[in-house]
N, C-alpha and C. Protein backbone atom coordinates (compact mmCIF):
# COMPACT_ATOMS: atom_id res chain seq x y z
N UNK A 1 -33.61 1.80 18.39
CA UNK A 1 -33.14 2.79 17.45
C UNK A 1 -33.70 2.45 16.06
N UNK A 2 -34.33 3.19 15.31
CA UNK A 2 -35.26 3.40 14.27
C UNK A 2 -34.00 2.83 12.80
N UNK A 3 -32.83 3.04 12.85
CA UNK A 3 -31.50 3.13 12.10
C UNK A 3 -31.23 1.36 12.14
N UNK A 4 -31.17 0.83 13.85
CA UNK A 4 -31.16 -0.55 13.76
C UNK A 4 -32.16 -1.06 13.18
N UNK A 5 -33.66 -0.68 13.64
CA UNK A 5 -34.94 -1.83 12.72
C UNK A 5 -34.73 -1.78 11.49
N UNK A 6 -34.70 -0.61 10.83
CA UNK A 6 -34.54 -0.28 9.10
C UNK A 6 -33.42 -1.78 8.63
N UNK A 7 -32.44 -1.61 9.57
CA UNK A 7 -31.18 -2.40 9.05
C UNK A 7 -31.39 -3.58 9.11
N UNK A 8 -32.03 -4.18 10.38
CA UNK A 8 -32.42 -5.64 10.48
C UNK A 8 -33.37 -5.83 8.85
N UNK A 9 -34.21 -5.07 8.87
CA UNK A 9 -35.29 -5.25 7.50
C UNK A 9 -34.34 -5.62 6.71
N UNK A 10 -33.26 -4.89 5.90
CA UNK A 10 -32.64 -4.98 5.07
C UNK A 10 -31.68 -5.73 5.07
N UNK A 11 -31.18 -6.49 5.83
CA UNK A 11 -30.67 -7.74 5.93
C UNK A 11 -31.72 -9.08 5.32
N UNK A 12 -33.05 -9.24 6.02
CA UNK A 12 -33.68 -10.26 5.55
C UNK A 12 -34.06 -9.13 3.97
N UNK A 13 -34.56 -8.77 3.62
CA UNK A 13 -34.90 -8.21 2.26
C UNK A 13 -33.42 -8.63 1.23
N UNK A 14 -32.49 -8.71 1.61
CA UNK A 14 -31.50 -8.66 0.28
C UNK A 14 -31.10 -10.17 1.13
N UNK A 15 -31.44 -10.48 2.21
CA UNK A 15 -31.10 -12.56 2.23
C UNK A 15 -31.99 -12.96 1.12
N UNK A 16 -33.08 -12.46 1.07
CA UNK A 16 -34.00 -13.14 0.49
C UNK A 16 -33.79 -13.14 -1.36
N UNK A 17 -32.85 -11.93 -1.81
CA UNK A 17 -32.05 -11.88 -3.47
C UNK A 17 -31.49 -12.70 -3.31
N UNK A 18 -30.67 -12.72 -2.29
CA UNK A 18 -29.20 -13.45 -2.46
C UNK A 18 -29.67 -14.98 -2.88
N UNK A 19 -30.67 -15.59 -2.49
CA UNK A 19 -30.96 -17.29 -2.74
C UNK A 19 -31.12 -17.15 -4.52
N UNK A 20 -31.07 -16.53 -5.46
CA UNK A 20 -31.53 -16.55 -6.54
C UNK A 20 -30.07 -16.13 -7.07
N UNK A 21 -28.92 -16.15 -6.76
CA UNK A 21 -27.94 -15.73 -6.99
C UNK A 21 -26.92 -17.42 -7.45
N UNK A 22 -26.36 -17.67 -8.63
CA UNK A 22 -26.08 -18.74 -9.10
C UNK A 22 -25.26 -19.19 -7.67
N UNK A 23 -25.16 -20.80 -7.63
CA UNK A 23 -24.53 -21.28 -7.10
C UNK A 23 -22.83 -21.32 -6.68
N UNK A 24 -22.79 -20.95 -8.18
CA UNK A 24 -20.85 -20.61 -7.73
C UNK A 24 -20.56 -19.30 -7.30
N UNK A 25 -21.46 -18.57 -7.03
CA UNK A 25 -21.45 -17.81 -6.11
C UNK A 25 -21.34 -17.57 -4.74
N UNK A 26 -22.17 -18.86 -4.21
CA UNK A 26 -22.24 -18.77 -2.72
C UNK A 26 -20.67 -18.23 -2.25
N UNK A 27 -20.06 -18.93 -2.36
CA UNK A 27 -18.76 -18.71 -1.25
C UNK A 27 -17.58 -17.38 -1.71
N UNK A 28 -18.62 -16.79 -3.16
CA UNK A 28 -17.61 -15.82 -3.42
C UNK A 28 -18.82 -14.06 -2.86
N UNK A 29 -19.11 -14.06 -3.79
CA UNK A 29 -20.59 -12.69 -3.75
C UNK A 29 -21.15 -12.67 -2.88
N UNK A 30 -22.02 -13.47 -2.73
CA UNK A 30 -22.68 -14.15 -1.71
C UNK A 30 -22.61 -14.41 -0.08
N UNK A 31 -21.47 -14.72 -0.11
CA UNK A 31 -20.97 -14.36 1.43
C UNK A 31 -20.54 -13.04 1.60
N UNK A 32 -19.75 -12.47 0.45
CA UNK A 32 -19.24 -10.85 1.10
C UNK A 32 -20.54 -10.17 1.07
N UNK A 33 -21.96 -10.35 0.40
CA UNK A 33 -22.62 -9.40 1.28
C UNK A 33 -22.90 -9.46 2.16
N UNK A 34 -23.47 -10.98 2.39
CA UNK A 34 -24.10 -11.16 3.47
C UNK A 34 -23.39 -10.39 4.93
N UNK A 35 -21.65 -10.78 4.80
CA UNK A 35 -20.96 -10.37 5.67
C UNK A 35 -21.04 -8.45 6.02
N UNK A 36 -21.12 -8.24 4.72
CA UNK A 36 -21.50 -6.72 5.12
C UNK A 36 -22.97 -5.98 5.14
N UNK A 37 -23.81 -7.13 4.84
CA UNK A 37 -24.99 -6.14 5.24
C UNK A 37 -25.43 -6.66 6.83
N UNK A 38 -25.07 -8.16 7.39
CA UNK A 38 -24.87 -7.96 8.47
C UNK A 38 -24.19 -7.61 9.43
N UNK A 39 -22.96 -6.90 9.13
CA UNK A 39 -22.20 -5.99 9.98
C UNK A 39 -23.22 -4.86 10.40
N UNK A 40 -23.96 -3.93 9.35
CA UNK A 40 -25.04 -3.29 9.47
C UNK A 40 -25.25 -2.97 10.55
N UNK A 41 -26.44 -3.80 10.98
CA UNK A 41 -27.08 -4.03 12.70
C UNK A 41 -26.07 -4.35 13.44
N UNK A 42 -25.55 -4.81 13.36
CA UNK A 42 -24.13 -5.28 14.42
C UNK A 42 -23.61 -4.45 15.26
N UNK A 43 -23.19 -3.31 14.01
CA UNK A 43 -22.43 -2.02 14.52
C UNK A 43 -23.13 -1.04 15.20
N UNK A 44 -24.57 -0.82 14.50
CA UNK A 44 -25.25 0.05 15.21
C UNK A 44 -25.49 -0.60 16.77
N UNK A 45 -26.01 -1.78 16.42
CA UNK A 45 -25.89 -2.38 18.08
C UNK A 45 -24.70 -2.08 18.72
N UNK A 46 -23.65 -2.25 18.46
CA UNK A 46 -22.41 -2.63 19.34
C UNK A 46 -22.22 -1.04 20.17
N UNK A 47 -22.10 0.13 18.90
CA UNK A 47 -22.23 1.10 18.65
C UNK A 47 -23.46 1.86 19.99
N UNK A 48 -24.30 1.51 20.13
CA UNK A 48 -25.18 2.04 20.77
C UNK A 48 -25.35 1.56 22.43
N UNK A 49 -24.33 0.43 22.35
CA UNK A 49 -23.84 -0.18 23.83
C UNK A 49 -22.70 0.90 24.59
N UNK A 50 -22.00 1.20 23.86
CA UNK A 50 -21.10 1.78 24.33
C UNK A 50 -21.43 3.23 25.46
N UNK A 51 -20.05 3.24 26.04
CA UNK A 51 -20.91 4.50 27.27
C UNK A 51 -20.28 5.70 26.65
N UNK A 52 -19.48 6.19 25.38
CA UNK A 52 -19.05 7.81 25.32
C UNK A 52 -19.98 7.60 23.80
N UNK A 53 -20.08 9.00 23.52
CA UNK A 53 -20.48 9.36 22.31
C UNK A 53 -19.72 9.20 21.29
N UNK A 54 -18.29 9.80 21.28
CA UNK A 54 -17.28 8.96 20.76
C UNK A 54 -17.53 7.77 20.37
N UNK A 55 -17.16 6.98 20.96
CA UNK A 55 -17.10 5.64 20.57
C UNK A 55 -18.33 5.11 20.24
N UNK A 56 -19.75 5.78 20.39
CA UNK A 56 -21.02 5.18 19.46
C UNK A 56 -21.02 6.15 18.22
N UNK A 57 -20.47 6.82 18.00
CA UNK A 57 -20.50 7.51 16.77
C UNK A 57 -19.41 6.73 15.91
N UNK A 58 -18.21 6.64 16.22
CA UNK A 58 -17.07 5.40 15.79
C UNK A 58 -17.74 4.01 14.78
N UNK A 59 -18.74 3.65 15.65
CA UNK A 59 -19.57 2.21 15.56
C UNK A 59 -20.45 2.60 14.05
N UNK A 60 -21.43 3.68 14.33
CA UNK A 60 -21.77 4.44 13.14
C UNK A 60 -21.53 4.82 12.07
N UNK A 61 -20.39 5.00 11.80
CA UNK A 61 -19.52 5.09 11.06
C UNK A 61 -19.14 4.08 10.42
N UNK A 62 -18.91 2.95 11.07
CA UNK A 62 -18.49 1.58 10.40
C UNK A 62 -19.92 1.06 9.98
N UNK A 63 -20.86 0.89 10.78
CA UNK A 63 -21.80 0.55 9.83
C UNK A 63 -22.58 1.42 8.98
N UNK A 64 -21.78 2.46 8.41
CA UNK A 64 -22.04 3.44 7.31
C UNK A 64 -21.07 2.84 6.17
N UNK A 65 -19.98 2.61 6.72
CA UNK A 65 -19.04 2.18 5.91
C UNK A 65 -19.43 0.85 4.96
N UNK A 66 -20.05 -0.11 6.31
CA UNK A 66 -20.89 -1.63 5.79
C UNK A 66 -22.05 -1.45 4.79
N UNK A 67 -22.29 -0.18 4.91
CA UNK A 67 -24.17 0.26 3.78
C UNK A 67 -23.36 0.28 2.55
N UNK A 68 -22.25 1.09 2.48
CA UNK A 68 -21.87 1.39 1.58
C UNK A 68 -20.98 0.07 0.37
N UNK A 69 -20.25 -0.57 1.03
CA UNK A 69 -19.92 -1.50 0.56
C UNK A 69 -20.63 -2.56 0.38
N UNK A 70 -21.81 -2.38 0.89
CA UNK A 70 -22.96 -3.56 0.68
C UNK A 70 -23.59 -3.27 -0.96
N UNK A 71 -24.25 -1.85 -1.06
CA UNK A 71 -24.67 -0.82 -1.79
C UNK A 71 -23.37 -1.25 -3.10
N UNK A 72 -22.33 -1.37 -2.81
CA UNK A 72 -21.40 -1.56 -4.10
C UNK A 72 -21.79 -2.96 -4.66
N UNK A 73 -21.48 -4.01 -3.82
CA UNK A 73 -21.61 -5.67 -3.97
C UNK A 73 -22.79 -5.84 -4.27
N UNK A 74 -24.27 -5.06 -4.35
CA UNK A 74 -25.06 -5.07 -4.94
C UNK A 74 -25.12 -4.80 -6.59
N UNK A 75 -24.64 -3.23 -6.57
CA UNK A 75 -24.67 -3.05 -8.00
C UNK A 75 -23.16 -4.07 -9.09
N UNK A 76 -22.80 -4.23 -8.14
CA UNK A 76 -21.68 -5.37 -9.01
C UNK A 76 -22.61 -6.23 -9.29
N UNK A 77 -23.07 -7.05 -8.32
CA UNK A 77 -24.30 -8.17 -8.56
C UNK A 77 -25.25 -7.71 -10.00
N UNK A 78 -25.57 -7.12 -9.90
CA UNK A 78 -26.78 -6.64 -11.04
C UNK A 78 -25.84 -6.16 -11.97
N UNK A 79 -24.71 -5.68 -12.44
CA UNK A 79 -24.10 -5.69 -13.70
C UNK A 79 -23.71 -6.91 -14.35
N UNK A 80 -23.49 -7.98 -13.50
CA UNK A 80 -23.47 -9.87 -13.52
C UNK A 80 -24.63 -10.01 -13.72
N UNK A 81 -25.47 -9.47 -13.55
CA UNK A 81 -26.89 -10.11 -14.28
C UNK A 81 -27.25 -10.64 -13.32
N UNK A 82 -26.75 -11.45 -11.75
CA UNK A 82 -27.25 -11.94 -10.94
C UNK A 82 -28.53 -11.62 -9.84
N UNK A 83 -29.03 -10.32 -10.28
CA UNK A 83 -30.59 -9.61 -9.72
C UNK A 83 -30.37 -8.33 -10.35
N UNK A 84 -31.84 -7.74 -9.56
CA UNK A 84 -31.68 -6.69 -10.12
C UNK A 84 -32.11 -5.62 -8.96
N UNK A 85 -31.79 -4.64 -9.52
CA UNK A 85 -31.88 -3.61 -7.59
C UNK A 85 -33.15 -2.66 -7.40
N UNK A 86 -34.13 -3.63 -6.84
CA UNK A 86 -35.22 -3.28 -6.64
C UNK A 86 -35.83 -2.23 -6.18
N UNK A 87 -36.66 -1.47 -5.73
CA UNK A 87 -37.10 0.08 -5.23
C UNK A 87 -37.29 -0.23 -3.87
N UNK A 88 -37.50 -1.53 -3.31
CA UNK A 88 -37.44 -1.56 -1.78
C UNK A 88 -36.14 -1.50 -1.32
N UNK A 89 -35.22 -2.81 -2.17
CA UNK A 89 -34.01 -2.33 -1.33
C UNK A 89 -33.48 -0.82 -1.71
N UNK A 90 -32.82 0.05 -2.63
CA UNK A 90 -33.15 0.67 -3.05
C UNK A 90 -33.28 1.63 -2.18
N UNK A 91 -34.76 1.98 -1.61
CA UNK A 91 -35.17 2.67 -0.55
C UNK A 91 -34.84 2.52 0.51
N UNK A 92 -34.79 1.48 0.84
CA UNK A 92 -33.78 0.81 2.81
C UNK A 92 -32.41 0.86 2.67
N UNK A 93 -31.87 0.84 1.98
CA UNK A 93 -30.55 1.48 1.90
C UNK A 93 -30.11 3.17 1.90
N UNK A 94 -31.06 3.81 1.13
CA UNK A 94 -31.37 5.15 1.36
C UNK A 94 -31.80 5.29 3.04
N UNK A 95 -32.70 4.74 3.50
CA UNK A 95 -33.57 5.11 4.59
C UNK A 95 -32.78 4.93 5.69
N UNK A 96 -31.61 3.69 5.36
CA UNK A 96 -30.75 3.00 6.99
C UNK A 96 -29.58 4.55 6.70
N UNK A 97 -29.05 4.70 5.43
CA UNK A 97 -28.28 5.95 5.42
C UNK A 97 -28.41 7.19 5.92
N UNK A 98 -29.79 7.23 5.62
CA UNK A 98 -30.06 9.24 6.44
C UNK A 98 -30.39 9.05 7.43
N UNK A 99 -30.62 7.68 8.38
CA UNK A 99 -31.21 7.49 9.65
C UNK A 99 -29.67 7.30 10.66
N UNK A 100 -28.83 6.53 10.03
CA UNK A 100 -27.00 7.04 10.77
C UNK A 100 -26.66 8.21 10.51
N UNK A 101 -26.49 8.70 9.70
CA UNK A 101 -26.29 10.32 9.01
C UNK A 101 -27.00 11.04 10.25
N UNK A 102 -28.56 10.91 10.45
CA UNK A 102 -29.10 11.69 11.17
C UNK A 102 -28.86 11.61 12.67
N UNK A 103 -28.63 10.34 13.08
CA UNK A 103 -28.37 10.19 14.34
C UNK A 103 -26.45 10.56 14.97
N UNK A 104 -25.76 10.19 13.95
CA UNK A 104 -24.46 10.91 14.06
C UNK A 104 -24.38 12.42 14.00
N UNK A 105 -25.26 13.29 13.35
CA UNK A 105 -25.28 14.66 13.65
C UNK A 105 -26.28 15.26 15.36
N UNK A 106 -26.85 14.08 15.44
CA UNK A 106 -27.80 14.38 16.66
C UNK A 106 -26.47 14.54 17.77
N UNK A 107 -25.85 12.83 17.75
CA UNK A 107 -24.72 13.02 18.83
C UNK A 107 -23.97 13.88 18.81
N UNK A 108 -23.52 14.60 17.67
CA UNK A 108 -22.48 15.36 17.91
C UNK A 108 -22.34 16.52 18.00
N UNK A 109 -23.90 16.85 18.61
CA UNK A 109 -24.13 17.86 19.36
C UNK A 109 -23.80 18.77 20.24
């Protein structure tokens, strides 16, 4: 699924901010994204295991929910001054969004 690769990308693309992010951060910022931009792929995976449409659209949803709260803990990050929000991520956050968006209107056909 085109929605999972985008997402895997964007997991290593914003691991790779997060190391430039002060140290007393790690266990606060730092982990809550990580935790929600890898829910991301997770969900769409888990999501795409499942046998009703229902319940992979459910999954979709949560990792719409995970873009979004990732997408927040970012721009918090960059009002801290701790990065800044680049046009790739930026764009893969846009791109993993209209690619669940698009595939949740496909299922619910």
């Amino acid at each position: 699924m085109e929605a999972w690769k985008e997402s895997i990308e964007l997991v290593t693309n914003i691991y790779s901010v997060l190391k430039s992010f002060p140290k007393e951060e790690t266990f606060g910022l730092v982990m809550q994204i990580k935790r929600a931009v890898i829910s991301i792929p997770s969900n769409i995976a888990e999501g795409c295991s499942r046998q009703t449409k229902p319940d992979t659209i459910h999954f979709l949803y949560i990792a719409l929910g995970s873009l979004s709260e990732t997408e927040t803990q970012l721009i918090i990050a960059e009002k801290l001054g701790y990065c800044t929000f680049d046009d790739n991520i930026s764009q893969k956050l846009s791109n993993v969004k209209n690619l669940i968006l698009g595939t949740i209107r496909f299922l619910k056909k």
